[in-house]
N, C-alpha and C. Protein backbone atom coordinates (compact mmCIF):
# COMPACT_ATOMS: atom_id res chain seq x y z
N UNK A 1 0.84 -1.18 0.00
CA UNK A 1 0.00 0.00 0.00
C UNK A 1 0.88 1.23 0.00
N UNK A 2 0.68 1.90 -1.11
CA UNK A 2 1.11 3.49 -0.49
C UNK A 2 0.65 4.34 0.08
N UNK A 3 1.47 4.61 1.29
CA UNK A 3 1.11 5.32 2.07
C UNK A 3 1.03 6.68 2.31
N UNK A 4 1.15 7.56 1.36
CA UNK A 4 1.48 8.92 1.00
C UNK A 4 0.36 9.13 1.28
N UNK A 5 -0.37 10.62 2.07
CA UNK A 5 -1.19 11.02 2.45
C UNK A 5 -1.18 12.54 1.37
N UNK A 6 -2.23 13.26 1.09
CA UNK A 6 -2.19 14.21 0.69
C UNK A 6 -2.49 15.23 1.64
N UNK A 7 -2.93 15.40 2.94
CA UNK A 7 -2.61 16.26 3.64
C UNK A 7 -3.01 17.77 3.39
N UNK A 8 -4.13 17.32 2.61
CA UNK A 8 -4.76 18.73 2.15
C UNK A 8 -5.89 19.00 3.20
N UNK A 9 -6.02 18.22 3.58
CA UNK A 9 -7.23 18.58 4.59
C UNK A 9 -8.92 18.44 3.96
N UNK A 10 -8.80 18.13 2.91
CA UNK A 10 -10.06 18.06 2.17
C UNK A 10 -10.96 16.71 2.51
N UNK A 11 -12.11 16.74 2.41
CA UNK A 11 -12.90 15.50 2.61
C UNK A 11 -12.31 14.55 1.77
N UNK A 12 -12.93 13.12 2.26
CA UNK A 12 -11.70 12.26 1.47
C UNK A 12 -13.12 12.11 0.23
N UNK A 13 -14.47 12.86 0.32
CA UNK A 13 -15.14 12.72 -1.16
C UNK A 13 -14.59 13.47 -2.28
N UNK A 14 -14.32 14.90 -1.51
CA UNK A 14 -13.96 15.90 -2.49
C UNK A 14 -12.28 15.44 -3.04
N UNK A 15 -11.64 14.83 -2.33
CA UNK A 15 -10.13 13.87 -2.50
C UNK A 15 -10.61 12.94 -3.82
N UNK A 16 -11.41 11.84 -3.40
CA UNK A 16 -11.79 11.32 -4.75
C UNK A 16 -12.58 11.85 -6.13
N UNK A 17 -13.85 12.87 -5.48
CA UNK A 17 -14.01 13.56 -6.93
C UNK A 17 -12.99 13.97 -8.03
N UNK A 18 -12.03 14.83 -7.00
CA UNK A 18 -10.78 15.59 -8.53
C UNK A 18 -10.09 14.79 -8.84
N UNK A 19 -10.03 13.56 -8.54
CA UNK A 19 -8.61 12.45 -8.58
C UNK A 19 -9.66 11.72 -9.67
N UNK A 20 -8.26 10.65 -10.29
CA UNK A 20 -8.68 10.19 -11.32
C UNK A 20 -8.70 8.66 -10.49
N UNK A 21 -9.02 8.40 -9.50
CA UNK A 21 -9.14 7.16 -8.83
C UNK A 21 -10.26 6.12 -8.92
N UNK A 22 -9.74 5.05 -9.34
CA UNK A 22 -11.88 4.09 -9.46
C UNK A 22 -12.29 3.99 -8.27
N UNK A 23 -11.80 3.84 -7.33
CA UNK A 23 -12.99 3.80 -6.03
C UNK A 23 -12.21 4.51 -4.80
N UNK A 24 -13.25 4.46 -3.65
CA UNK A 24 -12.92 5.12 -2.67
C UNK A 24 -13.34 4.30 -1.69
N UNK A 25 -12.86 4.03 -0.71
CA UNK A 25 -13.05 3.15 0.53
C UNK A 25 -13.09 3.89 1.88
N UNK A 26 -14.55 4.27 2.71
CA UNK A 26 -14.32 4.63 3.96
C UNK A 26 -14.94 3.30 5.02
N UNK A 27 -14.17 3.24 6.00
CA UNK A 27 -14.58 1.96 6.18
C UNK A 27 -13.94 2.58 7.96
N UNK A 28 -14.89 2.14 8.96
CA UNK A 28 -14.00 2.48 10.69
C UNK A 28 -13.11 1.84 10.82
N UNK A 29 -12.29 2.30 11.40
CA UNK A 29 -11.29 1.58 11.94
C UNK A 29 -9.68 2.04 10.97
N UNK A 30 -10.29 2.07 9.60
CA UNK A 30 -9.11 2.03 8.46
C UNK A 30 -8.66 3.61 8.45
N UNK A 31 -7.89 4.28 8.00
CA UNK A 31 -8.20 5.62 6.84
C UNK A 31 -8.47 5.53 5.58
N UNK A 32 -9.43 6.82 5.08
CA UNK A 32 -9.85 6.58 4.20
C UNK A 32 -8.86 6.05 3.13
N UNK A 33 -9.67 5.39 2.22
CA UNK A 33 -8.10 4.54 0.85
C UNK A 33 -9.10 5.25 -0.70
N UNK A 34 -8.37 5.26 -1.38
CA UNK A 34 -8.55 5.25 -2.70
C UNK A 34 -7.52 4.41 -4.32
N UNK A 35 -8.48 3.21 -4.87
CA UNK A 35 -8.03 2.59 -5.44
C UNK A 35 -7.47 3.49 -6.40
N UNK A 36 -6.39 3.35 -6.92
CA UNK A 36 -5.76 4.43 -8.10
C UNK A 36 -4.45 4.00 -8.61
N UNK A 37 -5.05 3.59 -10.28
CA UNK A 37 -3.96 2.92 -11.06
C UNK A 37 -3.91 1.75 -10.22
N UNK A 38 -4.37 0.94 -9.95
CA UNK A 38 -4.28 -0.85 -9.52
C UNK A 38 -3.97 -0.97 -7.63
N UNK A 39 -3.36 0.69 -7.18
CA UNK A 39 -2.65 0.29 -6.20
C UNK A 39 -3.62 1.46 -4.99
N UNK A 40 -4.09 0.86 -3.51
CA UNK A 40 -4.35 1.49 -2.49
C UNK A 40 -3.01 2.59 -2.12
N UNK A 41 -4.38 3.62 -2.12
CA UNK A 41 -3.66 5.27 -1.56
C UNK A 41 -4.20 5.85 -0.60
N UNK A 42 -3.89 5.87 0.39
CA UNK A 42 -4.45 6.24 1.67
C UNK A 42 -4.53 8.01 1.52
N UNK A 43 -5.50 8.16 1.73
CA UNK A 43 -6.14 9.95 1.46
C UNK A 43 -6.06 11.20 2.88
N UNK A 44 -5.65 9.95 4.15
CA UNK A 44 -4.84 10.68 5.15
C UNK A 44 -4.82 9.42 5.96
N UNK A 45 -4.03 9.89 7.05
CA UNK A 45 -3.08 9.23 8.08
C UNK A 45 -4.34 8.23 9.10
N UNK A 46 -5.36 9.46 9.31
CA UNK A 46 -5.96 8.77 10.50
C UNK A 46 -7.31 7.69 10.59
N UNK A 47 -7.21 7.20 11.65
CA UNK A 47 -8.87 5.76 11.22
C UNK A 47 -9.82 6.60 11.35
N UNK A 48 -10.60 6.62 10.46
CA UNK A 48 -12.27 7.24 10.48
C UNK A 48 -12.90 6.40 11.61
N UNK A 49 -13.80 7.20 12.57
CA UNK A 49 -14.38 6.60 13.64
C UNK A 49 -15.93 6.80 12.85
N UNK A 50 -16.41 6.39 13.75
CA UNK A 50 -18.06 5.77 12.69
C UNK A 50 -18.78 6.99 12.78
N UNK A 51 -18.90 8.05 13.44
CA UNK A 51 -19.61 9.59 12.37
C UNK A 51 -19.03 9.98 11.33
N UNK A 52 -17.51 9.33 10.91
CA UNK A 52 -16.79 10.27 9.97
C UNK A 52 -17.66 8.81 8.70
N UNK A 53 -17.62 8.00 9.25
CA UNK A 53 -17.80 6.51 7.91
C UNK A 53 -19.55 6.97 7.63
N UNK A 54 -20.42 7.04 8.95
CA UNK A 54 -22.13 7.39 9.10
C UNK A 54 -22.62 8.25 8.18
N UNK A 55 -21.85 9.57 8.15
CA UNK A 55 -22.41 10.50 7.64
C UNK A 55 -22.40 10.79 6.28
N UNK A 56 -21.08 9.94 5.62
CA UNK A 56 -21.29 10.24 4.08
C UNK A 56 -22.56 9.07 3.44
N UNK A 57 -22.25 8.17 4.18
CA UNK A 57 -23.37 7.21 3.92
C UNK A 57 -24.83 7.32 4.01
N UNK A 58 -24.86 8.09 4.93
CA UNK A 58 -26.60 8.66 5.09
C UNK A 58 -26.48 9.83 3.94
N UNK A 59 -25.46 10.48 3.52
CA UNK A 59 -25.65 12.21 2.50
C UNK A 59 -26.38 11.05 0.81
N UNK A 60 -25.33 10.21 0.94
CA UNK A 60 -26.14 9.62 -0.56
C UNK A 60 -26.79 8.38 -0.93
N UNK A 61 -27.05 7.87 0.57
CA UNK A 61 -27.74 6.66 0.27
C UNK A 61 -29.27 7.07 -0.21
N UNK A 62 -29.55 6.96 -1.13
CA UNK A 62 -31.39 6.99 -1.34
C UNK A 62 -32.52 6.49 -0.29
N UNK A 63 -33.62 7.18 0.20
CA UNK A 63 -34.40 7.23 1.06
C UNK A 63 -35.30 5.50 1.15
N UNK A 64 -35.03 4.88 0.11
CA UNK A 64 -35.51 4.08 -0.76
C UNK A 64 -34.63 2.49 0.25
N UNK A 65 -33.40 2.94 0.75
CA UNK A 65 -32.60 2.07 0.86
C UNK A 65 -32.43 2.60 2.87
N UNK A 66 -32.60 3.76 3.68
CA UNK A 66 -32.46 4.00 4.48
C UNK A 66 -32.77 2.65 5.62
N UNK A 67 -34.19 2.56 5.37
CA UNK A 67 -34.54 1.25 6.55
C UNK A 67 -33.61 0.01 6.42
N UNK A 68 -33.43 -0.25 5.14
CA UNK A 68 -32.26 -1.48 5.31
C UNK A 68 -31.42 -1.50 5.84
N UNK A 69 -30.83 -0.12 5.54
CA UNK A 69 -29.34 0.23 6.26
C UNK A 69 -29.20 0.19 7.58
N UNK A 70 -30.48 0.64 7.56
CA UNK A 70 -30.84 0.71 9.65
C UNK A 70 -30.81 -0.84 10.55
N UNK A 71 -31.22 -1.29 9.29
CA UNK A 71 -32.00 -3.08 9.74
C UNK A 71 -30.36 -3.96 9.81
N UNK A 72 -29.26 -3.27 9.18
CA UNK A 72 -27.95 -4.03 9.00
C UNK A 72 -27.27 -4.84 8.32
N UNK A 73 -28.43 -4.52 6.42
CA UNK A 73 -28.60 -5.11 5.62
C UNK A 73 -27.19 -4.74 4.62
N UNK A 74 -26.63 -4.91 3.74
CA UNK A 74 -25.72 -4.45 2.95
C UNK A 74 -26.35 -4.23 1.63
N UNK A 75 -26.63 -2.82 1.36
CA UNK A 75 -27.35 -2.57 0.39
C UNK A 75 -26.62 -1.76 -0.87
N UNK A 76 -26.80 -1.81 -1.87
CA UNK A 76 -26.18 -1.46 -3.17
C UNK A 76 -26.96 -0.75 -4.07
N UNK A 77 -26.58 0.03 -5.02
CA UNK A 77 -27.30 1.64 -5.35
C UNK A 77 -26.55 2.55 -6.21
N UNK A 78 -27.28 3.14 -7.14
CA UNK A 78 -26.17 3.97 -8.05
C UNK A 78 -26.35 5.22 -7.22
N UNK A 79 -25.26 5.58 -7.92
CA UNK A 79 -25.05 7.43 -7.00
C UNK A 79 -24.17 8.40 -8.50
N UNK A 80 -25.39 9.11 -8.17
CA UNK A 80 -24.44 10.68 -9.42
C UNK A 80 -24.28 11.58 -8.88
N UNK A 81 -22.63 12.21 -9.09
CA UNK A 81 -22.04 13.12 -8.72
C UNK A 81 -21.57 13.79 -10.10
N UNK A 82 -21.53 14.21 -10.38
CA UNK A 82 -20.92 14.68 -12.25
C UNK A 82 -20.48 13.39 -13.01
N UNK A 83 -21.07 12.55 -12.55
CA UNK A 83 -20.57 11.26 -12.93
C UNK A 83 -21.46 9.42 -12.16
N UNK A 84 -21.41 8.72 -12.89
CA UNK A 84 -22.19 7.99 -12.04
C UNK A 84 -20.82 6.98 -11.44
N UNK A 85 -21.68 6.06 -10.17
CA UNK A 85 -20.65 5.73 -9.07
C UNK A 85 -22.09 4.83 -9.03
N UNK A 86 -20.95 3.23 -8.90
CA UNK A 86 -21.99 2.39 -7.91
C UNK A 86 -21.04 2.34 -6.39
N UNK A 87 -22.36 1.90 -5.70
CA UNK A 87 -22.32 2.51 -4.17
C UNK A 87 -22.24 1.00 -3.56
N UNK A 88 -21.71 0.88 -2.72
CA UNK A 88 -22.27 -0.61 -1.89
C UNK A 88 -22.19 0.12 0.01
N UNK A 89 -22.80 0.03 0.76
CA UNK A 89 -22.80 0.43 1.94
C UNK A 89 -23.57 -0.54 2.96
N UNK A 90 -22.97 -0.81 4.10
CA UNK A 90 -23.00 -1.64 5.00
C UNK A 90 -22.84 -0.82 6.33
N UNK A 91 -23.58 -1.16 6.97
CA UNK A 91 -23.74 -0.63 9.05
C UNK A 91 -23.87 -1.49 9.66
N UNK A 92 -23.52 -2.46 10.24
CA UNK A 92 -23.70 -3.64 11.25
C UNK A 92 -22.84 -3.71 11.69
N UNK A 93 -22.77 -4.01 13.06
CA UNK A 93 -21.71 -4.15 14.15
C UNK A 93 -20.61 -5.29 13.35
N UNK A 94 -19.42 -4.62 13.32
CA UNK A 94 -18.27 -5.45 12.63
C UNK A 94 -17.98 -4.66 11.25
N UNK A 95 -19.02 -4.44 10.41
CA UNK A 95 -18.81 -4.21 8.79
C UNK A 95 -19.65 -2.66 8.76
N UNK A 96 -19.11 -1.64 8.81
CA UNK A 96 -19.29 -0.33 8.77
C UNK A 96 -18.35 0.39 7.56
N UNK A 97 -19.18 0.13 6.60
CA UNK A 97 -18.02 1.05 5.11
C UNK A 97 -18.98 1.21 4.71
N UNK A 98 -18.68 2.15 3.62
CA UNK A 98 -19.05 2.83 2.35
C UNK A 98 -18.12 2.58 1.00
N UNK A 99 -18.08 2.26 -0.12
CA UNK A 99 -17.11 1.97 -1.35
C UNK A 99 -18.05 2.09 -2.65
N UNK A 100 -17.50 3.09 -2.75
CA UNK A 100 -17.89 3.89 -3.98
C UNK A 100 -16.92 3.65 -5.34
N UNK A 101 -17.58 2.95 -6.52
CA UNK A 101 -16.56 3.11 -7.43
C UNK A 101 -17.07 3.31 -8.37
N UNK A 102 -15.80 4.39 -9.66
CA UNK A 102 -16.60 5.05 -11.05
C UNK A 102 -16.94 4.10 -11.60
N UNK A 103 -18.02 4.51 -12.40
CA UNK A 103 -19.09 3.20 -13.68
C UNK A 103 -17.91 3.15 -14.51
N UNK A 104 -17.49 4.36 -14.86
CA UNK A 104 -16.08 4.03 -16.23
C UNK A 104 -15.36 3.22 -16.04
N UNK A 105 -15.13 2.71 -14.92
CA UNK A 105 -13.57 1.70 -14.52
C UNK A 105 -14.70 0.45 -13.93
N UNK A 106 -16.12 -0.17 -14.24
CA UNK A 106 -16.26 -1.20 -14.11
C UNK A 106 -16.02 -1.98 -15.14
């Protein structure tokens, strides 16, 4: 893994929007990662604790998919940002991520 942090201080969404990276991984426990060119890039130093993993996951999960998420289901979902992104997101004690990756690089 490389471990180079960018240290910009930016959300690790707005980190993956400008980057040319296929996915993004927030997951507790880890720091955020972003797949890029074949190889994990860690987007800063520290472990996301579960409001930092909660909250992007509730901003774009669809209302459609909320109760599952609640129930501890692992639910899957497209997401558009200037671009479309399939989504997979999970909340259950143990498995708390979010992994977002571009449609272009499926």
């Amino acid at each position: 893994m490389n471990a180079a942090a960018s240290g910009s201080g930016e959300s690790p969404f707005h980190e993956f929007f400008k980057s040319n990276a296929e996915t993004l991984i927030l997951s507790v426990g880890l720091p955020p990662l972003m797949l890029r060119d074949g190889r994990l890039v860690r987007i800063a130093e520290e472990a996301l604790h579960p409001d930092e993993v909660l909250g992007p996951i509730k901003s774009i999960t669809p209302e459609r998919h909320q109760d599952e998420l609640r129930e501890g289901y692992l639910v899957q979902f497209e997401f558009r940002a200037r671009e479309d992104f399939q989504a997979t997101a999970c909340w259950r004690e143990g498995d708390r991520y979010l992994v977002l990756r571009r449609e272009s690089t499926l």
